[in-house]
Protein backbone atom coordinates (compact mmCIF):
# COMPACT_ATOMS: atom_id res chain seq x y z
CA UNK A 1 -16.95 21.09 1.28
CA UNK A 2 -17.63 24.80 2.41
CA UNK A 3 -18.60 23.81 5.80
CA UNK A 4 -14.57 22.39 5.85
CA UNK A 5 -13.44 25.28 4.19
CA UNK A 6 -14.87 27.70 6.44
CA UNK A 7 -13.36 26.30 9.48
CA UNK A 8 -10.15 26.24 7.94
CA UNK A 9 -10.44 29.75 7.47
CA UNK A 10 -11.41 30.26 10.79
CA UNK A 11 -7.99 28.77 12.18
CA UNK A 12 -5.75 30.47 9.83
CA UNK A 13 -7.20 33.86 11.27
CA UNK A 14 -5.91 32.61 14.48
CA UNK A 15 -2.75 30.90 13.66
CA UNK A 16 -0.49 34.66 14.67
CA UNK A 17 -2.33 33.90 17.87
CA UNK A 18 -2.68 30.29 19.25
CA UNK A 19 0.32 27.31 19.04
CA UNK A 20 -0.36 24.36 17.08
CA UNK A 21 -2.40 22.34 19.69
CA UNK A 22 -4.86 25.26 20.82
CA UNK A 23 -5.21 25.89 17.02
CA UNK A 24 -6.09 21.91 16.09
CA UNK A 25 -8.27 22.00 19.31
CA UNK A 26 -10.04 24.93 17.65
CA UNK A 27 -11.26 22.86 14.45
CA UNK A 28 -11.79 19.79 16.30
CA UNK A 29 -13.83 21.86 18.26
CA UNK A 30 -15.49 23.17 15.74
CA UNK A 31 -16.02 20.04 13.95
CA UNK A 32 -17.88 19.17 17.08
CA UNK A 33 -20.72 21.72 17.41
CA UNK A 34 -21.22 21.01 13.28
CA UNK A 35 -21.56 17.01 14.34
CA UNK A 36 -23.18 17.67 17.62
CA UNK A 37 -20.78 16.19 19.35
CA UNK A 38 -19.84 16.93 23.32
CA UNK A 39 -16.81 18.65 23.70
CA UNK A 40 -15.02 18.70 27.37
CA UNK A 41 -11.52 16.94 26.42
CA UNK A 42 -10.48 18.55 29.52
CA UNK A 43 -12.73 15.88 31.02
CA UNK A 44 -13.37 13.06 28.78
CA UNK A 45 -10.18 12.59 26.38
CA UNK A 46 -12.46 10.94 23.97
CA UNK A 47 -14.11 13.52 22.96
CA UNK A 48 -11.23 14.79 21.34
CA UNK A 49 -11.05 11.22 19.13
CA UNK A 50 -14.02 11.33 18.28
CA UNK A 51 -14.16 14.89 17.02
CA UNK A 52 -11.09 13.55 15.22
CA UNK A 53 -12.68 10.64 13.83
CA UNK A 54 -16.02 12.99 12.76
CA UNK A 55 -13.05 14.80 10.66
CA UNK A 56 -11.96 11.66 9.00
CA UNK A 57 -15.09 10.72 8.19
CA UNK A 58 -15.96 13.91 7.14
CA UNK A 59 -19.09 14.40 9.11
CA UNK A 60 -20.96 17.79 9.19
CA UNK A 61 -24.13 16.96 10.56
CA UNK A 62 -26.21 15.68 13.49
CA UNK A 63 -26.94 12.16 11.61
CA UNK A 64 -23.60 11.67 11.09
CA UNK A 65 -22.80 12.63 14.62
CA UNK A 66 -25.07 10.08 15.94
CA UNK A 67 -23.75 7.59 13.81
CA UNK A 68 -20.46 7.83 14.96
CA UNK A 69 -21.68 7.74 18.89
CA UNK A 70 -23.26 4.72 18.17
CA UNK A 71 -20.28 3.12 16.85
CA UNK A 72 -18.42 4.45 19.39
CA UNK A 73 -20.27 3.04 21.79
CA UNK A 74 -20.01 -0.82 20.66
CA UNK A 75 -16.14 -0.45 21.65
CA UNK A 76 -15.25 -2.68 24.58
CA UNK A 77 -13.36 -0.66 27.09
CA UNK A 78 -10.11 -1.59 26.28
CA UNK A 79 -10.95 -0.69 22.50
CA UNK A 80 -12.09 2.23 23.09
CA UNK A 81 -8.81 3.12 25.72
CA UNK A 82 -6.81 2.51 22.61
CA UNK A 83 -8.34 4.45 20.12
CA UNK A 84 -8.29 7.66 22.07
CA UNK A 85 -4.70 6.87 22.56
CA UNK A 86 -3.81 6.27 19.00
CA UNK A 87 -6.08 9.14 17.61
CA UNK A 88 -5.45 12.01 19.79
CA UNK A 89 -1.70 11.39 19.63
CA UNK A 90 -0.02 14.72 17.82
CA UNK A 91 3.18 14.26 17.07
CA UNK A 92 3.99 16.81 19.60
CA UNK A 93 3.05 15.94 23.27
CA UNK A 94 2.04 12.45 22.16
CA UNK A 95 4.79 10.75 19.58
CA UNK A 96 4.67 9.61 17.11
CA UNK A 97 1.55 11.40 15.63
CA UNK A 98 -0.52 9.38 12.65
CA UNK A 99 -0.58 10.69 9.23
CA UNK A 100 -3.91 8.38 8.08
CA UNK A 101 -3.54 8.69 4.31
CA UNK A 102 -6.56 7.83 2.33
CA UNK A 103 -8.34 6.82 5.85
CA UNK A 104 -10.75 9.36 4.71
CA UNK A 105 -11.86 7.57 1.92
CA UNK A 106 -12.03 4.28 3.98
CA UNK A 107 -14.11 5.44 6.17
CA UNK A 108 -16.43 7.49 4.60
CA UNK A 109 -17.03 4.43 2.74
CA UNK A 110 -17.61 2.51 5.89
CA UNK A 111 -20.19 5.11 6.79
CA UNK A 112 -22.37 4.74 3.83
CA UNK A 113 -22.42 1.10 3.91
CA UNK A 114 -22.87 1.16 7.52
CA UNK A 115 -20.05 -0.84 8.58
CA UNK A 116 -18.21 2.12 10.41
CA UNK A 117 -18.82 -0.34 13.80
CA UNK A 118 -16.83 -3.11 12.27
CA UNK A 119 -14.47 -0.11 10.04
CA UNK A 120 -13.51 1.31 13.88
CA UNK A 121 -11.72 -2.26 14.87
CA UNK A 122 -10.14 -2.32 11.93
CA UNK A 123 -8.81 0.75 12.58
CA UNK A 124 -7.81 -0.22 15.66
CA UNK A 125 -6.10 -3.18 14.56
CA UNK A 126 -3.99 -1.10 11.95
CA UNK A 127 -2.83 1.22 14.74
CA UNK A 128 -1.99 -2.12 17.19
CA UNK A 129 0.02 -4.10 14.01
CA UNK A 130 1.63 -0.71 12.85
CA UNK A 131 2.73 -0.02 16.34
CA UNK A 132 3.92 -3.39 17.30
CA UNK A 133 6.03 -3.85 14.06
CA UNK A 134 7.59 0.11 14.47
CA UNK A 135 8.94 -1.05 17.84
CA UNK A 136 10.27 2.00 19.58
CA UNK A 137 10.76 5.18 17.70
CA UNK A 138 12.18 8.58 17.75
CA UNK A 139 10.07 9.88 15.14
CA UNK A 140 8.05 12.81 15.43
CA UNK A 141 5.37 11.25 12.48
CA UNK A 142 4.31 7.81 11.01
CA UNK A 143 2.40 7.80 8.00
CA UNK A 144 -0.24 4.89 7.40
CA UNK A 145 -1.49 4.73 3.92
CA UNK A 146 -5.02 2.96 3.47
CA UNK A 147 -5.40 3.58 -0.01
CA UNK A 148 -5.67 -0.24 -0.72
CA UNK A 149 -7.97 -0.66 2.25
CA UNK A 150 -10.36 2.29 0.90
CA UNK A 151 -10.65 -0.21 -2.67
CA UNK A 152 -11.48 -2.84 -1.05
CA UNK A 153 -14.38 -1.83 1.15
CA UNK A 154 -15.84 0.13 -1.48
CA UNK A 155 -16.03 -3.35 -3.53
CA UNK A 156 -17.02 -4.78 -0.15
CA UNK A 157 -20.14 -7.53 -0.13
CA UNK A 158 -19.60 -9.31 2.87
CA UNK A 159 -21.57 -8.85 5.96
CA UNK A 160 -20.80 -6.72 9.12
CA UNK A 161 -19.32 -9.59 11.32
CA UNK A 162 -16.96 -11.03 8.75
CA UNK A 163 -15.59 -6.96 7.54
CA UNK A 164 -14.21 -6.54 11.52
CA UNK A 165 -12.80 -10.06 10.93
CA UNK A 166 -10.62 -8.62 8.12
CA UNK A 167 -7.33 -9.87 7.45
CA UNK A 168 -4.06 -7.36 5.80
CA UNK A 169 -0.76 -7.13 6.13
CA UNK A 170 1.82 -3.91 6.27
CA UNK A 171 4.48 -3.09 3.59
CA UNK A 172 6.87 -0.82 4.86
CA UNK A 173 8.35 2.08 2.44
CA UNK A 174 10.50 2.88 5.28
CA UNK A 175 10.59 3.75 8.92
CA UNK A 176 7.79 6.04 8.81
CA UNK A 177 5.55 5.23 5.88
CA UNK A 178 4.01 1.95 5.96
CA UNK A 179 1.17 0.50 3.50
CA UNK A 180 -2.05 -1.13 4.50
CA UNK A 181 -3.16 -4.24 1.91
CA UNK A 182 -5.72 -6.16 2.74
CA UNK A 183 -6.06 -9.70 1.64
CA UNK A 184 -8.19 -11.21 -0.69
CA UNK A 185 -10.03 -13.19 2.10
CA UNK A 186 -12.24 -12.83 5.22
CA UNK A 187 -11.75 -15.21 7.96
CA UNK A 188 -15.04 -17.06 8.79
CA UNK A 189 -15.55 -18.53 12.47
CA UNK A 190 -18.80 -20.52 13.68
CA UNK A 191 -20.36 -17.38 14.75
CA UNK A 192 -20.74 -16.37 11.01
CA UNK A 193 -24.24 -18.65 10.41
CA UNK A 194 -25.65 -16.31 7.69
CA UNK A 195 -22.01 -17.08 5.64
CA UNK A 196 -21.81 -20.86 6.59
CA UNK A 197 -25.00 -21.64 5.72
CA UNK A 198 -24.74 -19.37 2.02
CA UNK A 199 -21.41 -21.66 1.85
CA UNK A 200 -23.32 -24.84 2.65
CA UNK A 201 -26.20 -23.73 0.00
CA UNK A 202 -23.27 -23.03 -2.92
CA UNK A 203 -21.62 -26.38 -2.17
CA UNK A 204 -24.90 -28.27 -2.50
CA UNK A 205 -25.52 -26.67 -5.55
CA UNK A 206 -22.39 -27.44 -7.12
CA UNK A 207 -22.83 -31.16 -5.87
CA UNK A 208 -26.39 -31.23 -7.31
């Protein structure tokens, strides 16, 4: 979009001037004021992942802004602990950084269906499952490719409760590219009445 373009424009004007993490602070910055977003990473670290996130989602407005507050603000503690952790790492000061290929399209997707809530602790659980099966690592990058994930939620009928529930697994290309696919089902627990009972309803009907 312009509103992207111009504030890539904006940092390349400065990149003779600033290093790489004043200049990435300038468009998440900038990113902010388009979402209205706070911005005082100095005192709130989150603000800086969510100014992230607003980027991956590719939010330029105050609706979208809101939207991702709101989501934001369903995160448990530890949740949310984690995410700024896992977003706002850069590959320089924080290593590895995350190269979220096709994330975009995930969770733009999420956004319009409105199941960015449930889309966040997925997100979160990629991050946890990629990091636990990387074990320690000198690398610099790791690049997470959600192409697979981004098909799938666009196709996506379920209901909110069941998409956080969602189950994938990782296929590693090699030490720092790994693939998210997501499997064909959706774990149900008793919580899930709306899906039970449609369940119960389709199994009557078959027995009828």
């Amino acid at each position: 979009s312009w509103k992207e373009f111009d504030i890539g424009v904006d940092a390349m004007k400065e990149l003779h001037q600033e290093d790489e993490v004043k200049l990435f602070d300038r468009i998440l910055k900038k990113r902010t004021e388009l979402a209205n977003l706070p911005w005082s990473p100095q005192h709130d670290p989150g603000d800086r992942a969510r100014a992230r996130l607003a980027c991956i989602c590719n939010v330029t407005d105050a609706n979208g802004g809101m939207q991702i507050r709101h989501a934001w603000e369903d995160l448990m503690p530890r949740e949310d602990a984690e995410l700024v952790k896992y977003l706002t790492a850069d590959g320089i000061k924080e290593k590895p950084g995350y190269v979220l290929r096709g994330c975009r399209s995930f969770m733009m997707t999420s956004l319009k269906r409105d199941v960015l809530k449930p889309a966040l602790r997925v997100l979160l659980k990629v991050y946890q499952q990629v990091a636990k099966e990387m074990g320690s690592t000198n690398g610099s990058i790791m690049e997470i490719h959600f192409y697979k994930l981004a098909e799938f939620t666009t196709g996506y009928t379920g209901s909110k409760e069941t998409f956080q529930d969602l189950s994938f697994q990782l296929e590693w290309k090699d030490t720092a590219e790994v693939l998210v696919i997501p499997k064909v089902w959706i774990p149900i627990s008793r919580n899930n009445e709306d899906v039970l009972n449609d369940l119960r309803e389709r199994s009557r009907s078959l027995a009828s």
